[in-house]
PDB file of N, CA and C in Angstrom:
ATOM      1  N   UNK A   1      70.984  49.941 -16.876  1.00  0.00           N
ATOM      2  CA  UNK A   1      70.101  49.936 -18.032  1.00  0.00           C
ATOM      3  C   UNK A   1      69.090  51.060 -17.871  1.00  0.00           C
ATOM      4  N   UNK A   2      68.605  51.688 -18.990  1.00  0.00           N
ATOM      5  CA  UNK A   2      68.062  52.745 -19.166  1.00  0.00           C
ATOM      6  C   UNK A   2      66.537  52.390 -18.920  1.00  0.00           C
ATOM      7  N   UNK A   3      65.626  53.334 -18.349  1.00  0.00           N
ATOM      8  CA  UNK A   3      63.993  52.400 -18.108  1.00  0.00           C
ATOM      9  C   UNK A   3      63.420  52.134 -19.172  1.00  0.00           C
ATOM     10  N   UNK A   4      64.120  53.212 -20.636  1.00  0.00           N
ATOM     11  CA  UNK A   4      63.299  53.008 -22.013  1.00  0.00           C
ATOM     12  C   UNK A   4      63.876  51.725 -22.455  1.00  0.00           C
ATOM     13  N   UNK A   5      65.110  51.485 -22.212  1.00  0.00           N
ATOM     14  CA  UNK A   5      65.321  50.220 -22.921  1.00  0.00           C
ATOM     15  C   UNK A   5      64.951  48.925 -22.314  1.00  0.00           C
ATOM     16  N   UNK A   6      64.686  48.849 -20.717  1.00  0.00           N
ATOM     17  CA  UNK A   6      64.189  48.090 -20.043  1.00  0.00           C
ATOM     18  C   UNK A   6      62.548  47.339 -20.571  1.00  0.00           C
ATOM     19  N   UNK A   7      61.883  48.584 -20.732  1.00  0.00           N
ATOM     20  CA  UNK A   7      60.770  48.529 -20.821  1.00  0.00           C
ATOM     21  C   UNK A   7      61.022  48.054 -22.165  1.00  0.00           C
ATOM     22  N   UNK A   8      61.248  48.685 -23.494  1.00  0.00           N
ATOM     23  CA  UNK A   8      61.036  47.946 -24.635  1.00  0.00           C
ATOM     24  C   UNK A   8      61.567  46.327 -25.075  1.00  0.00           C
ATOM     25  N   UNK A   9      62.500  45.919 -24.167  1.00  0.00           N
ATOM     26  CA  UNK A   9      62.934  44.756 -24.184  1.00  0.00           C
ATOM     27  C   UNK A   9      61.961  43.994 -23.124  1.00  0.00           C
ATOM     28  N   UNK A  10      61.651  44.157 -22.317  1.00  0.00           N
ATOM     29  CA  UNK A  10      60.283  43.747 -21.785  1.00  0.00           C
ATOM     30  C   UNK A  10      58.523  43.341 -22.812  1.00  0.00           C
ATOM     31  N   UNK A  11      58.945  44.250 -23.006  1.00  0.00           N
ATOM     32  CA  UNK A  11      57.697  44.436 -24.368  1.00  0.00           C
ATOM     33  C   UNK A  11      57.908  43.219 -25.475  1.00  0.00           C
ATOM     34  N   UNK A  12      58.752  43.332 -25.988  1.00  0.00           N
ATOM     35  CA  UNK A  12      59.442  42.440 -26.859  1.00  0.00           C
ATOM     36  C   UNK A  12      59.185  41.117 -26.490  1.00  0.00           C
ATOM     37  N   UNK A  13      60.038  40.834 -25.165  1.00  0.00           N
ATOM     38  CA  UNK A  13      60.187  39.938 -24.769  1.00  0.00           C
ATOM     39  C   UNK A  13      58.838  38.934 -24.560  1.00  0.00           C
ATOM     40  N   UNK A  14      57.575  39.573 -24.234  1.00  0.00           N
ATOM     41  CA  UNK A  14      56.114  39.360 -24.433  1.00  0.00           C
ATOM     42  C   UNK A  14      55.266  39.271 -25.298  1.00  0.00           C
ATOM     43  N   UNK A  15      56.059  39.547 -26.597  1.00  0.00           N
ATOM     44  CA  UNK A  15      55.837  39.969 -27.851  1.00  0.00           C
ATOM     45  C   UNK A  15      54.089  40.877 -27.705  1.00  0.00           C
ATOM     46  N   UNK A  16      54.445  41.813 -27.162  1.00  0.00           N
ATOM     47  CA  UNK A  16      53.167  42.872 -27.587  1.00  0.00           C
ATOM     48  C   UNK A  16      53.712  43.946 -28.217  1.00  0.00           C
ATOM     49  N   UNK A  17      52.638  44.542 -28.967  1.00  0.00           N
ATOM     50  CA  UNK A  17      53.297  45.801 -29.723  1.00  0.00           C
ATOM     51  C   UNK A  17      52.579  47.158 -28.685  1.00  0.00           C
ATOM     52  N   UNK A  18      53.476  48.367 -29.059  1.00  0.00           N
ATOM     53  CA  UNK A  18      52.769  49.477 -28.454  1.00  0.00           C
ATOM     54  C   UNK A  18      51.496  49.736 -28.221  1.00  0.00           C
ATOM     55  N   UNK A  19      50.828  49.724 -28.957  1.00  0.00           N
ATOM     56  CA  UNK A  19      49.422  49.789 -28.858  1.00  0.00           C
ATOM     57  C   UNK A  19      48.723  48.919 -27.975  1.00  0.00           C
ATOM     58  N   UNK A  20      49.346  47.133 -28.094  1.00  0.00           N
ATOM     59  CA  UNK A  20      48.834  46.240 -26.929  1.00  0.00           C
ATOM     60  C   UNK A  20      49.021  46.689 -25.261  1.00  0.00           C
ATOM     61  N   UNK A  21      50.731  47.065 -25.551  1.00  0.00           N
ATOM     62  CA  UNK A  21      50.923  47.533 -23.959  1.00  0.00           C
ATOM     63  C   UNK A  21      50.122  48.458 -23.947  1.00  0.00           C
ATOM     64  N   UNK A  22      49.662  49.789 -24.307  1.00  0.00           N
ATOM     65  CA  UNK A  22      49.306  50.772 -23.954  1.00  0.00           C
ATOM     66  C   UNK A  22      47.779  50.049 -23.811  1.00  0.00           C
ATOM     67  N   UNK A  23      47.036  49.397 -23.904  1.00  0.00           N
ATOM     68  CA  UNK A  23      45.608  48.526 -23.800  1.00  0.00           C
ATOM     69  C   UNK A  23      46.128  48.197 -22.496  1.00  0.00           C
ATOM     70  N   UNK A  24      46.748  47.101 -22.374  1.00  0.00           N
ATOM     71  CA  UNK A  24      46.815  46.153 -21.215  1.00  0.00           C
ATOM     72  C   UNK A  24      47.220  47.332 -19.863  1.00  0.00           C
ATOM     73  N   UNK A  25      48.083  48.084 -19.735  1.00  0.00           N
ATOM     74  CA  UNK A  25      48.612  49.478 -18.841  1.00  0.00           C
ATOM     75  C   UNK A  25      47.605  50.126 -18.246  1.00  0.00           C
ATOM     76  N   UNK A  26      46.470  50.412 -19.325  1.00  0.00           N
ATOM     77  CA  UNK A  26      45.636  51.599 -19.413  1.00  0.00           C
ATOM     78  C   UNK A  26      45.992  52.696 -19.448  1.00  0.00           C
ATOM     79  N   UNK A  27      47.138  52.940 -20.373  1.00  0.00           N
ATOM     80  CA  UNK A  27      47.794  54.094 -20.530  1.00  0.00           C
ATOM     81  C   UNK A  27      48.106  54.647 -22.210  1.00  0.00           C
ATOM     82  N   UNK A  28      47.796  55.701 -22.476  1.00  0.00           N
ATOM     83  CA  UNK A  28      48.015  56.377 -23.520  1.00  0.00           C
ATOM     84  C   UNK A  28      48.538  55.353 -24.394  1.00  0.00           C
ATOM     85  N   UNK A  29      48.578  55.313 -25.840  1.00  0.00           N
ATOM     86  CA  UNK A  29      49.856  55.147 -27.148  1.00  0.00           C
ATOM     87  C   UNK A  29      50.999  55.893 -26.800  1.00  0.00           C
ATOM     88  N   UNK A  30      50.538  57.157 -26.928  1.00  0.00           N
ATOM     89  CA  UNK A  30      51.553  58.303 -26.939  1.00  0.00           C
ATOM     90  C   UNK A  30      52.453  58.174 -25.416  1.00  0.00           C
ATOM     91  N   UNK A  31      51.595  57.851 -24.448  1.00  0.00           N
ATOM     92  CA  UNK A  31      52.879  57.549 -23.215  1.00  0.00           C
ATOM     93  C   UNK A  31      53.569  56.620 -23.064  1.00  0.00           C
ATOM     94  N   UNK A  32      53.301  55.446 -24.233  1.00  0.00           N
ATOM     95  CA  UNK A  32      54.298  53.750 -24.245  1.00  0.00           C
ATOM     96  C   UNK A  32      55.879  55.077 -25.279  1.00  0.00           C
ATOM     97  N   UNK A  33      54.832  55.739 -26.337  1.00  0.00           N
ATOM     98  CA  UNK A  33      56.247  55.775 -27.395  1.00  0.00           C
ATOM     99  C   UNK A  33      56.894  56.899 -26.289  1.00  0.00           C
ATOM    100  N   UNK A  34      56.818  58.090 -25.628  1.00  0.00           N
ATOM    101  CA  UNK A  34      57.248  58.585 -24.923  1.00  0.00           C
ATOM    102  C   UNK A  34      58.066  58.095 -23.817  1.00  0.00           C
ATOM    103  N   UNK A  35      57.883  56.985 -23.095  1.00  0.00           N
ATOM    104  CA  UNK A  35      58.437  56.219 -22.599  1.00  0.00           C
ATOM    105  C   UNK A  35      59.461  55.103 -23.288  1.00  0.00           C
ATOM    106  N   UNK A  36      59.268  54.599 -23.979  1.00  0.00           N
ATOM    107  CA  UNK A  36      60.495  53.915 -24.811  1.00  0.00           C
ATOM    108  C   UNK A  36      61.230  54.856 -25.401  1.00  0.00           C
ATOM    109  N   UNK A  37      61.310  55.931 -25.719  1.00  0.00           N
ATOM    110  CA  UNK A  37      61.989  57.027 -26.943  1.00  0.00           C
ATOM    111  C   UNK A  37      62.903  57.925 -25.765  1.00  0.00           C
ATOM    112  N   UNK A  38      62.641  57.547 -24.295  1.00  0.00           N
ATOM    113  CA  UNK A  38      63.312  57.897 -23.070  1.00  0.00           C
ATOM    114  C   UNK A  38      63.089  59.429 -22.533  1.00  0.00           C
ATOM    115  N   UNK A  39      61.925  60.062 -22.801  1.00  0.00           N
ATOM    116  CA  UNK A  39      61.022  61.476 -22.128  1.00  0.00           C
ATOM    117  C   UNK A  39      61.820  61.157 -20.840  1.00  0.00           C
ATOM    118  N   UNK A  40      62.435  62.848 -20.246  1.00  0.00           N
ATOM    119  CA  UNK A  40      63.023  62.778 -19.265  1.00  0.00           C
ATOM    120  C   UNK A  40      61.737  62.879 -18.238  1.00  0.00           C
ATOM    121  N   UNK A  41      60.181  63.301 -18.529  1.00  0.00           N
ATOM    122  CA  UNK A  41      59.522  63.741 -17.755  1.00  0.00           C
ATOM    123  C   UNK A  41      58.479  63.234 -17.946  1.00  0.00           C
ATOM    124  N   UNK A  42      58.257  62.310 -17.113  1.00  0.00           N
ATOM    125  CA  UNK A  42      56.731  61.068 -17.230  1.00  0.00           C
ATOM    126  C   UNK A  42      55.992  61.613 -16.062  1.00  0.00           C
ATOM    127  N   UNK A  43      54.908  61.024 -15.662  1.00  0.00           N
ATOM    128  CA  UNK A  43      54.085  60.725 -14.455  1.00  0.00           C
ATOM    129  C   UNK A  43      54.792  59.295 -14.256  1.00  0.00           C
ATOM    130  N   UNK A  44      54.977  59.317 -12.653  1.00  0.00           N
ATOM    131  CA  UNK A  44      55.676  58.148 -12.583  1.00  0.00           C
ATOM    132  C   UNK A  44      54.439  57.076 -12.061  1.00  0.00           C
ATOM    133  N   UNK A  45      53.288  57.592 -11.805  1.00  0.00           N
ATOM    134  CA  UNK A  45      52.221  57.313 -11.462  1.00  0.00           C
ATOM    135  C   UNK A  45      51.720  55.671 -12.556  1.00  0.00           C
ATOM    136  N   UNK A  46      52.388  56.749 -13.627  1.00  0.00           N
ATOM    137  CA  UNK A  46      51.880  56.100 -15.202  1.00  0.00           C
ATOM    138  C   UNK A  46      52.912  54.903 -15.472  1.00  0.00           C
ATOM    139  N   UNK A  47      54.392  55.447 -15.153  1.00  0.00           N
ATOM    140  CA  UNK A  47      55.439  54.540 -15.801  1.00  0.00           C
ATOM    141  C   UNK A  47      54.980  52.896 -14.656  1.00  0.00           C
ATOM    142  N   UNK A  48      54.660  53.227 -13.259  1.00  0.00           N
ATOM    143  CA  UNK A  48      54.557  52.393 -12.952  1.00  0.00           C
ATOM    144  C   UNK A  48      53.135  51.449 -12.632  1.00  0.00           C
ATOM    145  N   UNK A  49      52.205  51.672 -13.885  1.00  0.00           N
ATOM    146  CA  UNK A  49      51.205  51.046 -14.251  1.00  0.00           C
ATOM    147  C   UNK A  49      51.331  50.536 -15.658  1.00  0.00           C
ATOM    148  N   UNK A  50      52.726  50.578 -15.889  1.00  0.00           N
ATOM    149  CA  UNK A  50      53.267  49.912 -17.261  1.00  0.00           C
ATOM    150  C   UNK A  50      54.340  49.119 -16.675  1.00  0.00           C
ATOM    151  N   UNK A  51      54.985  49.544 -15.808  1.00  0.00           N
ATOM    152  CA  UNK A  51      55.897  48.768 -15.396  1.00  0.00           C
ATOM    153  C   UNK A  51      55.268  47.116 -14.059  1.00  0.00           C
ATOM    154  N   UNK A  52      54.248  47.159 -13.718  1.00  0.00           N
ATOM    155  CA  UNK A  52      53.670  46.680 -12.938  1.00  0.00           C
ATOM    156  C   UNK A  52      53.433  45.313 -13.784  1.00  0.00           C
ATOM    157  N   UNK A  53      52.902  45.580 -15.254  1.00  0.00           N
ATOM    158  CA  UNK A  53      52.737  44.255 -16.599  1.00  0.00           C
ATOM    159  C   UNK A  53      53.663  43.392 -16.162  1.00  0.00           C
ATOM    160  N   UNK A  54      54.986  43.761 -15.954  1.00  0.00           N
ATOM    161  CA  UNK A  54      56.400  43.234 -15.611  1.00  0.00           C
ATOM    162  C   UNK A  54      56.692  42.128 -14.441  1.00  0.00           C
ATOM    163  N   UNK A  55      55.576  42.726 -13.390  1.00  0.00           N
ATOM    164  CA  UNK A  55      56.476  42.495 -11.947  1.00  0.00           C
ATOM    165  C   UNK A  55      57.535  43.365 -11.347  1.00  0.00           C
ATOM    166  N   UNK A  56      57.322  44.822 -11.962  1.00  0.00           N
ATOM    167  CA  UNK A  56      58.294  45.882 -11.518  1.00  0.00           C
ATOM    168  C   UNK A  56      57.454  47.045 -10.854  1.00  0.00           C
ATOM    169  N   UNK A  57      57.982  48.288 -10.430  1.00  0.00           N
ATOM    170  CA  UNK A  57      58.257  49.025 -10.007  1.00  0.00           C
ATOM    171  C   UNK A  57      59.025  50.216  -9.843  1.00  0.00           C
ATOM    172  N   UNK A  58      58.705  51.530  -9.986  1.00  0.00           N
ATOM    173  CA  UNK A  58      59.957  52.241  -9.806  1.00  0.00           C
ATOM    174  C   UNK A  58      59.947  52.811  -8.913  1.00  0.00           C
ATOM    175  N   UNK A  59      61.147  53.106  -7.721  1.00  0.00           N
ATOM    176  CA  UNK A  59      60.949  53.789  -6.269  1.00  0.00           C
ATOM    177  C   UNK A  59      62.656  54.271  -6.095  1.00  0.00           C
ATOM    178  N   UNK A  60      62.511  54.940  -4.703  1.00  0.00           N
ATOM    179  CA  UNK A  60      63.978  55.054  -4.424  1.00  0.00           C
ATOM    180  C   UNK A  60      65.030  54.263  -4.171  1.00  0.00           C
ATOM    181  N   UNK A  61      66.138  54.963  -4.753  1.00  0.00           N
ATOM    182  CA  UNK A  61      67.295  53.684  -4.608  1.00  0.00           C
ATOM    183  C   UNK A  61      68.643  54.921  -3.989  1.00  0.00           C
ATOM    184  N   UNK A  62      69.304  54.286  -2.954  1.00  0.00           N
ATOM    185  CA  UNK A  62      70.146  55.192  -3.000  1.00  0.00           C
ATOM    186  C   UNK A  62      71.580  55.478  -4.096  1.00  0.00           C
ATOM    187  N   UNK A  63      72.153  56.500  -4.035  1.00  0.00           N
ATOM    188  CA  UNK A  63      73.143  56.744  -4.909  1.00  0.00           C
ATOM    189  C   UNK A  63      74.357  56.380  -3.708  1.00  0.00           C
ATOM    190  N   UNK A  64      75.332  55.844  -4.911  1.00  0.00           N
ATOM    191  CA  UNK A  64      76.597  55.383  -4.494  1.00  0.00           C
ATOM    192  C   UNK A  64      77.640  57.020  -4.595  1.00  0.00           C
ATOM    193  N   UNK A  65      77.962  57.350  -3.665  1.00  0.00           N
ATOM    194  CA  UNK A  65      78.763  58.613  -3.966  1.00  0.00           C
ATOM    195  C   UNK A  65      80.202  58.323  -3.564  1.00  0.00           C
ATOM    196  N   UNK A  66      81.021  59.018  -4.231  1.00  0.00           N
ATOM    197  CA  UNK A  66      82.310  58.686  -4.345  1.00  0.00           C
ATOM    198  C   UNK A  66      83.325  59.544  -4.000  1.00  0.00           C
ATOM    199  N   UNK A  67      84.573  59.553  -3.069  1.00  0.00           N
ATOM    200  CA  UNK A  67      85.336  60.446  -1.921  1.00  0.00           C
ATOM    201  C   UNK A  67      86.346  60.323  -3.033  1.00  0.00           C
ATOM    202  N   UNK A  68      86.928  61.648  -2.852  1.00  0.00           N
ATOM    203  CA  UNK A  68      88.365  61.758  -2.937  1.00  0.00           C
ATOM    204  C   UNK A  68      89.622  61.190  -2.244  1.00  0.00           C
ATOM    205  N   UNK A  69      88.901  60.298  -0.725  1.00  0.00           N
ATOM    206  CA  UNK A  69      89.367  60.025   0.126  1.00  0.00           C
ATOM    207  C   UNK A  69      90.964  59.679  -0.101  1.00  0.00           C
TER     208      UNK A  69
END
């Protein structure tokens, strides 16, 4: 799942509108719609003081890579 669609089904799911999350976050309007509309280039600083509302986080994960073997 994509983090924009994560996050807006999150949102939903809480029933707040953009403007509420972006209150409760302490983060921009313009960085909730930038973030749901899927901006390849956030502060992740930011995504995860929106994502935190949640009980989430975003950090490293490793990638599954795949052999010709």
């Amino acid at each position: 799942m994509q983090l924009c669609t994560f996050v807006k089904e999150k949102r939903h799911l809480v029933k707040l509108t953009q403007p509420e999350l972006a209150a409760k976050a302490g983060v921009g309007l313009r960085f909730i719609r930038e973030l749901e509309q899927g901006k390849e280039t956030l502060r992740l600083d930011k995504v995860n003081q929106v994502l935190q509302l949640f009980g989430y986080e975003v950090g490293p994960i490793q990638i599954k890579r795949f052999t010709d073997d």
